[in-house]
C-alpha atoms as a PDB file:
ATOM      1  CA  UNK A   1       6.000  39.203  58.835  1.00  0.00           C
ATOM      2  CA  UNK A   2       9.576  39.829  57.797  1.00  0.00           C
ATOM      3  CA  UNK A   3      11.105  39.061  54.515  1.00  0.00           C
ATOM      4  CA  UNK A   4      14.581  39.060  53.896  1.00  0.00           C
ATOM      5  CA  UNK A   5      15.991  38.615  49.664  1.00  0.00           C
ATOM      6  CA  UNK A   6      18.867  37.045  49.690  1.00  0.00           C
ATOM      7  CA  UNK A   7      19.476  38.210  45.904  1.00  0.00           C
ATOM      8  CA  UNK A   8      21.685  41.683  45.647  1.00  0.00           C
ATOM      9  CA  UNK A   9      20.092  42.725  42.155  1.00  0.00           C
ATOM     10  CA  UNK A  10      16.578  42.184  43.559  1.00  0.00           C
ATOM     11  CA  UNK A  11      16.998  43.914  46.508  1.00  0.00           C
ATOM     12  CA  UNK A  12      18.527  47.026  44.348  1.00  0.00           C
ATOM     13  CA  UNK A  13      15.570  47.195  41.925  1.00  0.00           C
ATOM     14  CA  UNK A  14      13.235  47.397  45.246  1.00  0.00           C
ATOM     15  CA  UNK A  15      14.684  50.258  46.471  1.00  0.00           C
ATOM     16  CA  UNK A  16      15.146  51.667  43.033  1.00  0.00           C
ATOM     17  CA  UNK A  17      11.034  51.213  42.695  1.00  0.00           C
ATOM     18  CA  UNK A  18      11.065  53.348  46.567  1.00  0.00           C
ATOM     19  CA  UNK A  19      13.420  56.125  45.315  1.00  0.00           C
ATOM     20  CA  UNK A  20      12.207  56.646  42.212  1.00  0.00           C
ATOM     21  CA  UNK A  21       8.651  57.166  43.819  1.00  0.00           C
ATOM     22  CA  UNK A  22       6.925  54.282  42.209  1.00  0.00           C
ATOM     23  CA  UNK A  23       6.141  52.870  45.435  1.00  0.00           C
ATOM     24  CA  UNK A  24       5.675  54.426  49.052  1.00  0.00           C
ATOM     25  CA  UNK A  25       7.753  51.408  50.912  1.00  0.00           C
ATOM     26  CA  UNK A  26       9.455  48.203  49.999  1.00  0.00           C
ATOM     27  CA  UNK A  27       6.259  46.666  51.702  1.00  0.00           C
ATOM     28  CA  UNK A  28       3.935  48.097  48.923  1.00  0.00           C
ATOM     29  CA  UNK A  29       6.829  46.684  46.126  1.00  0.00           C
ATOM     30  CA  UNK A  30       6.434  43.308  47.113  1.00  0.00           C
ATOM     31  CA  UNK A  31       2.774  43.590  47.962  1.00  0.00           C
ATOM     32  CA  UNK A  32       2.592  44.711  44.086  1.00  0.00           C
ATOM     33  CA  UNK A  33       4.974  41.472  42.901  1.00  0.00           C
ATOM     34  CA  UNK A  34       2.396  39.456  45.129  1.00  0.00           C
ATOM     35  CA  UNK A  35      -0.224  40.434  43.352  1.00  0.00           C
ATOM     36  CA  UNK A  36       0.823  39.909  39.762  1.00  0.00           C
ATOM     37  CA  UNK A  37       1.683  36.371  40.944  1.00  0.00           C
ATOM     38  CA  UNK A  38      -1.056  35.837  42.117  1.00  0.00           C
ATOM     39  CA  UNK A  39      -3.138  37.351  38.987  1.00  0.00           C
ATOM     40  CA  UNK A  40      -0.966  35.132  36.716  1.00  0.00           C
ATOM     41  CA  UNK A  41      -1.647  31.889  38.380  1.00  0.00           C
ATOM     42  CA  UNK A  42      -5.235  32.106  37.876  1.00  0.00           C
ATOM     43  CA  UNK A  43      -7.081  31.183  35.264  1.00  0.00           C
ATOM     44  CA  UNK A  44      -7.532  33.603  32.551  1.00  0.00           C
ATOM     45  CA  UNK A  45     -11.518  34.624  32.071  1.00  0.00           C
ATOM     46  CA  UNK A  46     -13.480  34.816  28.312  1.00  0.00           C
ATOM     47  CA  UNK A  47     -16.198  36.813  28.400  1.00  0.00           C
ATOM     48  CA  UNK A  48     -19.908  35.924  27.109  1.00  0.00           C
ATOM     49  CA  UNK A  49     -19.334  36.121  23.490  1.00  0.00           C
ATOM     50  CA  UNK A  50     -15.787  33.954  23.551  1.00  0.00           C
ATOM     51  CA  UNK A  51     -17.534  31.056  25.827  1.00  0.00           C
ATOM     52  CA  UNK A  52     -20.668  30.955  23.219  1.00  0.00           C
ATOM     53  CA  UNK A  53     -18.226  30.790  20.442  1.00  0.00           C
ATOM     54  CA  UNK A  54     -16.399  27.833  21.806  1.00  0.00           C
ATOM     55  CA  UNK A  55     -19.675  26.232  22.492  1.00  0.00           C
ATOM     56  CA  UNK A  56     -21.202  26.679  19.169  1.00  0.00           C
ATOM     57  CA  UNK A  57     -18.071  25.056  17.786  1.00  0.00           C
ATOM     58  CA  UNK A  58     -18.121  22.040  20.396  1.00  0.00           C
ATOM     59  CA  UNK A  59     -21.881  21.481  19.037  1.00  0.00           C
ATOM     60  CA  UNK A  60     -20.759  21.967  15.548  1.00  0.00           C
ATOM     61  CA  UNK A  61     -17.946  19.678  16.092  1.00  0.00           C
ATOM     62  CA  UNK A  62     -20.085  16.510  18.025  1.00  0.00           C
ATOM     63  CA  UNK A  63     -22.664  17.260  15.538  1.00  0.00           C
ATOM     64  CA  UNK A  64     -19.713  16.135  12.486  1.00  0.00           C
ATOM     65  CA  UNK A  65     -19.959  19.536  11.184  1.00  0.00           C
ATOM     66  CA  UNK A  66     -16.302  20.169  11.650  1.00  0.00           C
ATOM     67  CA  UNK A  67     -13.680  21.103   9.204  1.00  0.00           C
ATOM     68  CA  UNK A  68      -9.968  19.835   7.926  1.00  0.00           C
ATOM     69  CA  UNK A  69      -7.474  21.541   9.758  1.00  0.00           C
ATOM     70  CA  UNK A  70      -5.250  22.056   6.686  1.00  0.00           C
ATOM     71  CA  UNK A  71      -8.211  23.133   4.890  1.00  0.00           C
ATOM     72  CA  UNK A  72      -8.679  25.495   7.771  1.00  0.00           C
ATOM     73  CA  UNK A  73      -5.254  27.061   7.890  1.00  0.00           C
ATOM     74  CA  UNK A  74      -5.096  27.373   4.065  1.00  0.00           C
ATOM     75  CA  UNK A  75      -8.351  29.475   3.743  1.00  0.00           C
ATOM     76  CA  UNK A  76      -6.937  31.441   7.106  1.00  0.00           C
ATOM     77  CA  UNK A  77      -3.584  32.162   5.008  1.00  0.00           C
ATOM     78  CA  UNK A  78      -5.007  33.352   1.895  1.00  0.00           C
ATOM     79  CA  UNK A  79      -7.687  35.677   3.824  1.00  0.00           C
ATOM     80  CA  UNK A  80      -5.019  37.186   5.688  1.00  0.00           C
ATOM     81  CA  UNK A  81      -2.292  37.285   2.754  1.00  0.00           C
ATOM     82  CA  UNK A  82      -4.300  39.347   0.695  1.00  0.00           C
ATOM     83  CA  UNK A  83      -4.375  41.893   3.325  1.00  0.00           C
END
């Protein structure tokens, strides 16, 4: 495959990234770019204890056990206020 950038600034910060020893080749640049694209269109993960924290709250919400927002936020600003 051959790729060709058509964009003068892009094509000088690739072989600054070469030159500079960052990367062995303009192939491994792009194959780098690639992969944070690709890394950023996926979903992000939770672990274990963020995924049973948003499903105790989903129960505690269906269940009517759920709180005022404003109430919420208020407690939330004088907890961290006070810090």
């Amino acid at each position: 495959m051959q790729i060709s950038l058509s964009k003068p600034d892009l094509v000088q910060f690739l072989e600054e990234q070469v030159h500079q020893g960052h990367f062995g080749s303009p192939e491994a640049v792009v194959e780098a770019a690639l992969t944070l694209l690709q890394d950023a269109a996926k979903p992000p993960r939770l672990d274990p204890e963020t995924l049973a924290s948003i499903r105790t709250s989903q129960e505690q919400f269906e269940l009517g056990q759920g709180r005022d927002l404003r109430d919420a936020l208020g407690q939330l600003r004088l907890k961290y206020q006070t810090r």
